[in-house]
Protein backbone atom coordinates (compact mmCIF):
# COMPACT_ATOMS: atom_id res chain seq x y z
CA UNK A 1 0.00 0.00 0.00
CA UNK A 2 0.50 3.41 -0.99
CA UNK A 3 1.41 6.28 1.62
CA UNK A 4 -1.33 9.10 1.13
CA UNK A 5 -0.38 12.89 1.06
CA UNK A 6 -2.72 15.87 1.53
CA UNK A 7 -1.67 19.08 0.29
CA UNK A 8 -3.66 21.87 1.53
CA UNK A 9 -3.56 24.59 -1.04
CA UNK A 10 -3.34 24.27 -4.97
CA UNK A 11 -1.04 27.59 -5.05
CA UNK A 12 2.51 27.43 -6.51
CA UNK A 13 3.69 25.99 -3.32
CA UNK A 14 1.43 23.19 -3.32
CA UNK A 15 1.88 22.18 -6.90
CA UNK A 16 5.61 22.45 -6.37
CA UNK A 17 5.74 19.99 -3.64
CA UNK A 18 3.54 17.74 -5.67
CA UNK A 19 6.06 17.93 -8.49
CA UNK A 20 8.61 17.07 -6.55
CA UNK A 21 6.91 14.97 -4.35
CA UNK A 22 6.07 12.60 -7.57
CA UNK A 23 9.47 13.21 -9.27
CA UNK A 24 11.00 11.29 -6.69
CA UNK A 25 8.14 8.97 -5.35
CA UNK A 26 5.88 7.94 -8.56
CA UNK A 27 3.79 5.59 -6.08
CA UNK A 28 2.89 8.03 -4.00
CA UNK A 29 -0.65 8.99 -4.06
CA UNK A 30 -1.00 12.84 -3.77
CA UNK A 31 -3.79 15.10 -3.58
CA UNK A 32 -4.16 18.91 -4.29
CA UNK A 33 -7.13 20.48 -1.81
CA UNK A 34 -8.13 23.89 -2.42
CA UNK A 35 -10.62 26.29 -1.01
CA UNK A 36 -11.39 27.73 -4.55
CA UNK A 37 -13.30 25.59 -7.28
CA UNK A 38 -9.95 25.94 -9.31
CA UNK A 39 -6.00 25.47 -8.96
CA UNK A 40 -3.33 27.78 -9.14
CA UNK A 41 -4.27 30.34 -6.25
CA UNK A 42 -1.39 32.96 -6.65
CA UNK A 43 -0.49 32.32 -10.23
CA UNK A 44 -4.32 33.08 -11.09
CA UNK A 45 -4.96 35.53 -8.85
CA UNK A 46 -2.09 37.16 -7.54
CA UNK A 47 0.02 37.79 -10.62
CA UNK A 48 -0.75 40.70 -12.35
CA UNK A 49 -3.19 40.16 -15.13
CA UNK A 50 -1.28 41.48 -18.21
CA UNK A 51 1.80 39.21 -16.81
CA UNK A 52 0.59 36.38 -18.71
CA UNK A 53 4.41 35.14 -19.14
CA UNK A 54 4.83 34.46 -15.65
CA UNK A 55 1.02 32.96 -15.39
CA UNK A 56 2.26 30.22 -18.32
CA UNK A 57 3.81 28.34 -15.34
CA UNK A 58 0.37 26.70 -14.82
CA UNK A 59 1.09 24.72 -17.87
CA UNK A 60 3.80 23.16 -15.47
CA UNK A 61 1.52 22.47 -13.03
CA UNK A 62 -1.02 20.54 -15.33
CA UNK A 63 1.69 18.13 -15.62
CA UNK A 64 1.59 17.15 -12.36
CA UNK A 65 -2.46 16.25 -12.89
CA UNK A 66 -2.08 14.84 -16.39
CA UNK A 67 1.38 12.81 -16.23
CA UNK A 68 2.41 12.72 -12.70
CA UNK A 69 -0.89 11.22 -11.48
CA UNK A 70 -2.05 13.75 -8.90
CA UNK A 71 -5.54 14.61 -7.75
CA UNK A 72 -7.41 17.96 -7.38
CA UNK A 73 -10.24 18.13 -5.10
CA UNK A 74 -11.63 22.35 -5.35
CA UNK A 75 -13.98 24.02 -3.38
CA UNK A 76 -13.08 21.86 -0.50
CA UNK A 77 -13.12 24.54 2.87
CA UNK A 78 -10.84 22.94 5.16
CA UNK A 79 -12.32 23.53 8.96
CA UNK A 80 -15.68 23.78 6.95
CA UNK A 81 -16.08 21.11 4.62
CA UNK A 82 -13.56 18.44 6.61
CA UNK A 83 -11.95 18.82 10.13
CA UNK A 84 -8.06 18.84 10.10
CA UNK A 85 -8.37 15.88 11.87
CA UNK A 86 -10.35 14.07 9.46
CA UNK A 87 -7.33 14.89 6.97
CA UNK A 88 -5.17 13.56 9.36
CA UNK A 89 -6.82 10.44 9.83
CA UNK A 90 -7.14 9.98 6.16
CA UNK A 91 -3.60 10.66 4.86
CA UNK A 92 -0.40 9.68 6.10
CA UNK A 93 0.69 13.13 5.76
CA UNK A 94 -0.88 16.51 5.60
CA UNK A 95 1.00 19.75 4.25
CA UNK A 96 -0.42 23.28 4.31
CA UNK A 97 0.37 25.31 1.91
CA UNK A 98 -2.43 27.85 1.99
CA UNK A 99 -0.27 30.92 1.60
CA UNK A 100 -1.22 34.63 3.27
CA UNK A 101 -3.70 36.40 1.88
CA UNK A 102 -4.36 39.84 3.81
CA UNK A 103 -2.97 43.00 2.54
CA UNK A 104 -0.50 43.70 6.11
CA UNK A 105 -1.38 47.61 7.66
CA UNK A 106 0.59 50.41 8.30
CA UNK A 107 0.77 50.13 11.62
CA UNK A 108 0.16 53.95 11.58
CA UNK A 109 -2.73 56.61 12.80
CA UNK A 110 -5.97 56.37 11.00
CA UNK A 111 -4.50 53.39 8.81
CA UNK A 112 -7.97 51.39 8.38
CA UNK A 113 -9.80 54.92 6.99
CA UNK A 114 -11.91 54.74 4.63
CA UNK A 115 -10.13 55.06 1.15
CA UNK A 116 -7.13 52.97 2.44
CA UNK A 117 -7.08 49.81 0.64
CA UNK A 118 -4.59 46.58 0.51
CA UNK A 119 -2.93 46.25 -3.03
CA UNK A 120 -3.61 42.30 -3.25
CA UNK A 121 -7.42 43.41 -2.43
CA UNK A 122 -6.60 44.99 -5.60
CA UNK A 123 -4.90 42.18 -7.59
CA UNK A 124 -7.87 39.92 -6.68
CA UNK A 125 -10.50 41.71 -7.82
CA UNK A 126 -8.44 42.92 -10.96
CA UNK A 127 -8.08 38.87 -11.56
CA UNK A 128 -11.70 38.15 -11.23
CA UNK A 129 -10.87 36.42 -7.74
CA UNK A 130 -14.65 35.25 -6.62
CA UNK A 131 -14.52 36.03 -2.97
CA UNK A 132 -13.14 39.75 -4.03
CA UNK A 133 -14.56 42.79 -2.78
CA UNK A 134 -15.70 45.53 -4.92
CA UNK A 135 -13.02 47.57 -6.75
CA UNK A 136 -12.56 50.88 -4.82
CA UNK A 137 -12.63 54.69 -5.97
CA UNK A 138 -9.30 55.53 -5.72
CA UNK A 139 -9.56 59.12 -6.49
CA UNK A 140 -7.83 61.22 -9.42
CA UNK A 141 -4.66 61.03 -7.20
CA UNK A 142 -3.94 57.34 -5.77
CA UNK A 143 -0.52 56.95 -3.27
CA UNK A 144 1.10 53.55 -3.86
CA UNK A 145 2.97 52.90 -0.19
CA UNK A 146 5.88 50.17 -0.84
CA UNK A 147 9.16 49.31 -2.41
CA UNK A 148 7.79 45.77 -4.16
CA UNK A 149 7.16 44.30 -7.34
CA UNK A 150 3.55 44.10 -5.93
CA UNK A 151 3.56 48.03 -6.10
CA UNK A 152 4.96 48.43 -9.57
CA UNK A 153 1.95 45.80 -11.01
CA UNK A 154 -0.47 48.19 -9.12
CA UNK A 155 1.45 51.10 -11.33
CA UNK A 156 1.84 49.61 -14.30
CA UNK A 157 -1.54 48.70 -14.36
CA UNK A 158 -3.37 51.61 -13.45
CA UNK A 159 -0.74 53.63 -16.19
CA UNK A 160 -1.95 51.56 -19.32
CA UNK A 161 -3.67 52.61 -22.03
CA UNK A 162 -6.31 50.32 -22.68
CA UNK A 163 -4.97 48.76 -25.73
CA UNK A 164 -1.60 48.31 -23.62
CA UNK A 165 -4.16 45.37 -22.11
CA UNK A 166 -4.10 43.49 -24.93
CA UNK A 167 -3.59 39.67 -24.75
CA UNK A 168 -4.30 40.25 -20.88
CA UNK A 169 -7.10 37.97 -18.84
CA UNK A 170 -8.71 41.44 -17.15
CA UNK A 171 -12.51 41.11 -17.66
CA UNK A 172 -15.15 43.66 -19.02
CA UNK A 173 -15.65 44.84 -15.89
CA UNK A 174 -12.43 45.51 -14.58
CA UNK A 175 -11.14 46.70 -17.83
CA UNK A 176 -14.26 49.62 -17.43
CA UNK A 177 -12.62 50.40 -13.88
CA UNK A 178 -9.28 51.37 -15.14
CA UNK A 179 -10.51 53.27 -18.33
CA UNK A 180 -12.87 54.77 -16.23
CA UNK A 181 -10.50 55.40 -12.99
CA UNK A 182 -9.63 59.52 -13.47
CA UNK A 183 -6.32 59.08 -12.57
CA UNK A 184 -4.35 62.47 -13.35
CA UNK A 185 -1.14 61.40 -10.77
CA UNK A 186 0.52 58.48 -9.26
CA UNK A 187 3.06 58.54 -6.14
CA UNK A 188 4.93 55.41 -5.54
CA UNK A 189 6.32 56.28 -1.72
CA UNK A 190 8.79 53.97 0.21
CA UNK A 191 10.27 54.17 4.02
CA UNK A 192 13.89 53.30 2.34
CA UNK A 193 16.27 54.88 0.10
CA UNK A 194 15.67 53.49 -3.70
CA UNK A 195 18.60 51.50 -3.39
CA UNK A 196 17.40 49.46 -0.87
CA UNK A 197 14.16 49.11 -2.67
CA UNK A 198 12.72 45.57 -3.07
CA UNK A 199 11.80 45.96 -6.98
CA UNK A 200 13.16 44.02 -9.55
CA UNK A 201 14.96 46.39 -11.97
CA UNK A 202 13.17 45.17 -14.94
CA UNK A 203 10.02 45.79 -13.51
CA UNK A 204 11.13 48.88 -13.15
CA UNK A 205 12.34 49.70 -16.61
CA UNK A 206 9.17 48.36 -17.61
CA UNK A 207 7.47 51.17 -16.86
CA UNK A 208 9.39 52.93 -19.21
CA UNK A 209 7.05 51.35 -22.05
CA UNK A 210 3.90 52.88 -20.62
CA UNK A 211 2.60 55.11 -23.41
CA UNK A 212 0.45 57.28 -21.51
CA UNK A 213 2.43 58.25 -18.14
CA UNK A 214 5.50 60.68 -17.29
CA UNK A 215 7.26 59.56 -15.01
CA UNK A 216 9.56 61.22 -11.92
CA UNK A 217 12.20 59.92 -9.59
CA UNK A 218 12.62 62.10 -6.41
CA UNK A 219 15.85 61.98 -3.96
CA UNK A 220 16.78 58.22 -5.26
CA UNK A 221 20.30 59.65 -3.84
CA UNK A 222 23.05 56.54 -3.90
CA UNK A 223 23.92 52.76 -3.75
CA UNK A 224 26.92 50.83 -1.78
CA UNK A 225 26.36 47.83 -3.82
CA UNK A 226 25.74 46.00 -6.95
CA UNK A 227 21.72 45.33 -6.85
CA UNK A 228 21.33 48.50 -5.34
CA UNK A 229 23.36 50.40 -8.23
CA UNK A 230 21.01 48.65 -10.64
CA UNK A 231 17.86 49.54 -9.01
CA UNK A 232 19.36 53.27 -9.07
CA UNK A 233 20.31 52.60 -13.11
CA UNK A 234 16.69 51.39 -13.65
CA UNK A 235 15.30 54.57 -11.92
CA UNK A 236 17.63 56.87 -13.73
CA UNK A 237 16.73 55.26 -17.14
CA UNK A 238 12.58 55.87 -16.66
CA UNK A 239 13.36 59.34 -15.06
CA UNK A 240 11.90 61.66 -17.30
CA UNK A 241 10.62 59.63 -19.70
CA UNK A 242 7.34 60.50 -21.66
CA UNK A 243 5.30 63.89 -21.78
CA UNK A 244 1.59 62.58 -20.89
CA UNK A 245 -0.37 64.60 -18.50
CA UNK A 246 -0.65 61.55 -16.44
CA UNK A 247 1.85 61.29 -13.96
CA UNK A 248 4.16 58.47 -11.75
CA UNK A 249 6.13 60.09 -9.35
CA UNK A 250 8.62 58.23 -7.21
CA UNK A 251 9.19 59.36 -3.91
CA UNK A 252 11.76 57.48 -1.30
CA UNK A 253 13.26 57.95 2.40
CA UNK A 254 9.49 58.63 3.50
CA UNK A 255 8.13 56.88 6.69
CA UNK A 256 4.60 57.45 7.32
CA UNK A 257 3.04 58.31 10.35
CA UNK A 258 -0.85 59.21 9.96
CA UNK A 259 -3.39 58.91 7.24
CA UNK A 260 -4.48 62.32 7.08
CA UNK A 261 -8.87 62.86 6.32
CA UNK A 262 -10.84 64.83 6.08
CA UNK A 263 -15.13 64.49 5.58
CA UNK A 264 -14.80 61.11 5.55
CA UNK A 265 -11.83 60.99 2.99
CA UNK A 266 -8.43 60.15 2.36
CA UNK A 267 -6.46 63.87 1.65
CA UNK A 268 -2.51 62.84 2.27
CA UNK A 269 -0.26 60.69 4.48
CA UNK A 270 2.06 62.42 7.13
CA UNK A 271 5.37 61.19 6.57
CA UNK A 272 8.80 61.94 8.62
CA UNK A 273 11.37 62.74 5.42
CA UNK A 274 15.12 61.87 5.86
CA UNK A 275 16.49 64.95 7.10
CA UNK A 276 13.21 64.45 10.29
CA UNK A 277 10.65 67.05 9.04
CA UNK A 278 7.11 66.32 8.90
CA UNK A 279 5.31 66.74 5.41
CA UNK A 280 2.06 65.54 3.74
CA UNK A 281 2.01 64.26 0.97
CA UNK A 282 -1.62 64.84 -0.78
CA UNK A 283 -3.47 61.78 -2.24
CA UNK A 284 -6.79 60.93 -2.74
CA UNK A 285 -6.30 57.59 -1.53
CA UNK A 286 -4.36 55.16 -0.58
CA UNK A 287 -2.91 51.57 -1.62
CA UNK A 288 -0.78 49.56 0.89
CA UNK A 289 2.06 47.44 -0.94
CA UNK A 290 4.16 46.47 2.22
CA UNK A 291 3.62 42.63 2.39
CA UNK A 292 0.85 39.80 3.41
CA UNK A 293 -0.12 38.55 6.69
CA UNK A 294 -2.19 35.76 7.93
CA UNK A 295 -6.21 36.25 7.98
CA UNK A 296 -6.93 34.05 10.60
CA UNK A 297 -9.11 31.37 8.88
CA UNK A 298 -7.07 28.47 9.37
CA UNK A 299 -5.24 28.22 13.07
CA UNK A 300 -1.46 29.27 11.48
CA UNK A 301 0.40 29.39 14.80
CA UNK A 302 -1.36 25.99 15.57
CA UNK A 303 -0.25 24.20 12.59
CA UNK A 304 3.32 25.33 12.34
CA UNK A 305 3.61 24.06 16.15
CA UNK A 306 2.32 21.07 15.05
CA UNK A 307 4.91 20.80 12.27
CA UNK A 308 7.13 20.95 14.67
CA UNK A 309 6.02 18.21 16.70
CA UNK A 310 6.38 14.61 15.65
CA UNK A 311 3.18 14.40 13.72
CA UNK A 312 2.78 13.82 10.43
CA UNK A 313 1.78 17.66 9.41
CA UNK A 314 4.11 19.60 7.47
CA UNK A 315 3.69 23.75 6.12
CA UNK A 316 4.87 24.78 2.97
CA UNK A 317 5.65 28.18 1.49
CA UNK A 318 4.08 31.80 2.75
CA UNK A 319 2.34 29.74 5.25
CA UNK A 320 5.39 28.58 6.56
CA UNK A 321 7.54 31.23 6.20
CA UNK A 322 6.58 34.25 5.79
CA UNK A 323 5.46 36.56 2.66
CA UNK A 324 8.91 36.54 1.53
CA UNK A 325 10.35 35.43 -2.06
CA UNK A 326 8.94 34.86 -5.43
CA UNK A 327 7.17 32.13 -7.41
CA UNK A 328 10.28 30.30 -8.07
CA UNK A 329 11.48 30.44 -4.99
CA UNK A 330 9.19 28.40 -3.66
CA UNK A 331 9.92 25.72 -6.29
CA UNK A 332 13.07 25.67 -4.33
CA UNK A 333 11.53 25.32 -0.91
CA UNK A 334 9.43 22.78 -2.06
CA UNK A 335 12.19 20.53 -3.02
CA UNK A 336 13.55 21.19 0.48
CA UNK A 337 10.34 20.61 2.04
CA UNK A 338 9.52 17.16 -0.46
CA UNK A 339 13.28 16.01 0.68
CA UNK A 340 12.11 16.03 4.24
CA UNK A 341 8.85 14.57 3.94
CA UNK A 342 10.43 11.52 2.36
CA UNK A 343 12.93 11.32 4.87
CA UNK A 344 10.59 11.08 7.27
CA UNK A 345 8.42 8.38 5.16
CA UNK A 346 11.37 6.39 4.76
CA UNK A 347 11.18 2.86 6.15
CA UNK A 348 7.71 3.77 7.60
CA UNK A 349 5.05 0.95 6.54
CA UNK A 350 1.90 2.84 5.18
CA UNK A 351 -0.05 0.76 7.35
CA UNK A 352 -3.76 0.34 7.15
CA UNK A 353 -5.66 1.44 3.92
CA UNK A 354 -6.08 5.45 4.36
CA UNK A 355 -9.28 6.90 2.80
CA UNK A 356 -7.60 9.52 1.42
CA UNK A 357 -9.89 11.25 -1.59
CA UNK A 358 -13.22 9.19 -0.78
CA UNK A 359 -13.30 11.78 2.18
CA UNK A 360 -14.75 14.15 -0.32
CA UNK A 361 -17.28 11.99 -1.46
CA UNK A 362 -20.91 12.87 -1.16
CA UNK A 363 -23.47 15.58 -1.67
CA UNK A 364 -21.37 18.34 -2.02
CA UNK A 365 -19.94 20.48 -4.85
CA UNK A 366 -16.15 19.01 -4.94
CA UNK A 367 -14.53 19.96 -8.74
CA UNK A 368 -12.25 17.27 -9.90
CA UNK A 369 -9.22 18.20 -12.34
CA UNK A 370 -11.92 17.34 -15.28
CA UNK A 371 -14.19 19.82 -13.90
CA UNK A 372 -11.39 22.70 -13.84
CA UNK A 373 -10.64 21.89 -17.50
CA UNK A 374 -14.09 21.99 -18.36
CA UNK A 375 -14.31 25.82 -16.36
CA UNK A 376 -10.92 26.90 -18.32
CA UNK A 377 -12.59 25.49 -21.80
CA UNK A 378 -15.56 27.92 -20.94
CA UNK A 379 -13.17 30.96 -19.75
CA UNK A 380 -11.10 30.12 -23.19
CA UNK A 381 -13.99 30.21 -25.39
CA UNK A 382 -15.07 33.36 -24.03
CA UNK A 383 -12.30 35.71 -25.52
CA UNK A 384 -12.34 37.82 -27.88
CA UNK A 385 -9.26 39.08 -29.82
CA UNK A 386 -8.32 41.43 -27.17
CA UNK A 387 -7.90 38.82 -24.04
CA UNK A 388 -6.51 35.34 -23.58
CA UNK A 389 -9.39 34.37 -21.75
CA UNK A 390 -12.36 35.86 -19.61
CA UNK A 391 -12.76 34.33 -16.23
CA UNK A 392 -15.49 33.09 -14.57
CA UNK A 393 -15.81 34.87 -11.45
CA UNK A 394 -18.65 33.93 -9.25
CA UNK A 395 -18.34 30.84 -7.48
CA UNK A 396 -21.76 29.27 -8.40
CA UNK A 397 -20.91 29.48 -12.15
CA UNK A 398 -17.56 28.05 -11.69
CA UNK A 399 -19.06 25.06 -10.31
CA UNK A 400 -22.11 25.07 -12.62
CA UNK A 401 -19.48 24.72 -15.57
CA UNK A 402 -17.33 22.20 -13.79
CA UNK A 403 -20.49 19.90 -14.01
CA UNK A 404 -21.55 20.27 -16.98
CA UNK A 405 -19.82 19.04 -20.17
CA UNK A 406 -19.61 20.75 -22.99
CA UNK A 407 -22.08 20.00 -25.99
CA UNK A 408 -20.45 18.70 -28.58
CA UNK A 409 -21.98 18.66 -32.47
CA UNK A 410 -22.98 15.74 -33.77
């Protein structure tokens, strides 16, 4: 008999440590579990939507369903749907990989007003996420606060010209926010100096392509090293560039203190500059960029003590350590992670038969790998020359196409 492996989370993490999970074990019998009626998690709806180079890596991941012999069971609400110890009775092992999915505050006065909003609150909704809040009003003058690649995909998206979304998966209705949004002047404002900055330089010089935007560089002053000289060479190139009335203005060496309102809205943020005076900087609103945190849903500090225990319950990724690194990254941890896991398998008899999968059976909406493909087919069908695909959004329909095959002509 088999040993049995839960993953908990269909993210990049997950599918990662399935990868290399199978690469090294064929016989093991692995299964993806996901909240959402579909894989992918970050790749689908935390990577910006006219990224679709760096969203191709699902195509990897599809391996590991149609060659590699793993399962996928979505809409599957762990705590909800199945106890963690119902997992744990029916796999051998269980891994979380669920990731961290609120937008981490300020820490500041005033930082929850209204007209404050998380930049992956953003993303999702941009990306059609289903459990996505309205997009917000961000005002004719939105303030970008962080140093990230997150904050540059906020940017870049909010600079395009609409036909600079071509061959992007942003639906009808997010595509009417951004032509619609007013936007007359970005600020991009970090606590560092620019050389300690956390973009990646060609995101940066990226910008540089926007048709519609001109862009500024304030006090991006110097660098003691090699990555930080290139973030500095990247700013310097886009410095200047264009002559739209539409603005980007970088602004560094900035630590915020308040979120300044008044009549109910955002007007600046009161920042502390490098040489200690106190300025605000005017916005109409305001988009936090400075990281994830945990929301709570699922018991993190438990689980990560009992990965540390001798039970057989493992964390993977964010979840595990923190919002730090990329999508690759975690290709890397997972190989670390599937190492150990193996280890600890080794020379341990499965034992009895483990349910595994047939713990999802019954009256209930599970979507199978089949059912995704049949959702994608839909999304795929649905675009028009312009985007790669639209998205379903709302949960119900997701599941409503996951049920029903297509119909064919005879």
């Amino acid at each position: 008999m088999t040993h049995k492996i839960a993953i908990v989370g269909a993210g990049p993490s997950g599918c990662y440590l399935a990868q290399a999970l199978l690469k090294a074990r064929a016989d093991l019998g692995v299964d993806l579990i996901d909240v959402l009626p579909v894989p992918y998690g970050l790749v689908r709806y935390g990577v910006a939507a006219d990224h679709q180079g760096s969203k191709a890596v699902t195509r990897q991941f599809a391996r590991i369903f149609e060659r590699q012999g793993a399962r996928f069971f979505g809409n599957v609400h762990v705590g909800r749907d199945v106890t963690r110890d119902e997992l744990r009775s029916a796999y051998d092992v269980v891994v979380f990989a669920t990731g961290l999915a609120a937008d981490r505050r300020l820490g500041i006065a005033n930082d929850a007003a209204p007209g404050v909003v998380g930049a992956g609150a953003i993303t999702r909704a941009l990306n059609g996420h289903p459990d996505a809040g309205p997009l917000p009003d961000l005002g004719a003058r939105p303030l970008i606060v962080g140093n990230g690649n997150v904050a540059v995909d906020i940017v870049r998206l909010l600079g395009k010209l609409p036909d600079e979304l071509t061959g992007s998966d942003l639906g009808p209705e997010q595509t009417r926010w951004l032509a619609e949004s007013g936007i007359e002047a970005i600020t991009v404002l970090g606590r560092s100096p620019a050389a300690q900055a956390k973009f990646d330089p060609v995101m940066i010089k990226e910008l540089g392509k926007l048709a519609g935007v001109a862009i500024t560089v304030d006090n991006a002053g110097t660098a003691d090293d090699e990555h930080g000289q290139k973030l500095l060479d990247a700013l310097a190139a886009i410095d200047g560039d264009g002559t739209a009335a539409r603005t980007i203005r970088f602004v560094f060496s900035h630590v915020p203190l308040a979120v300044e309102t008044q009549g109910g809205r955002v007007t600046g943020l009161r920042c502390r500059t490098v040489q200690g005076d106190e300025i605000v900087v005017g916005c109409t609103s305001i988009v936090t960029a400075i990281g994830f945190e945990d929301i709570g849903d699922l018991p993190r500090a438990d689980i990560l003590a009992q990965a540390d225990s001798a039970a057989p319950v493992y964390a993977a990724g964010w979840f595990r350590r923190g919002p730090r690194g990329t999508i690759p990254d975690n290709r890397a941890d997972a190989q670390v992670l599937a190492a150990d896991i193996l280890a600890d398998l080794d020379g341990v008899s499965a034992g009895p038969e483990r349910p595994g999968g047939t713990l999802f059976e019954g009256p209930r909406d599970v979507v199978d790998y089949p059912g995704w493909l049949r959702i994608e087919r839909r999304e795929l069908a649905g675009a028009d020359a312009a985007r790669c695909r639209v998205k379903i959004c709302d949960r119900a329909a997701m599941i409503e196409a996951a049920c029903h095959a297509e119909e064919t002509s005879s």
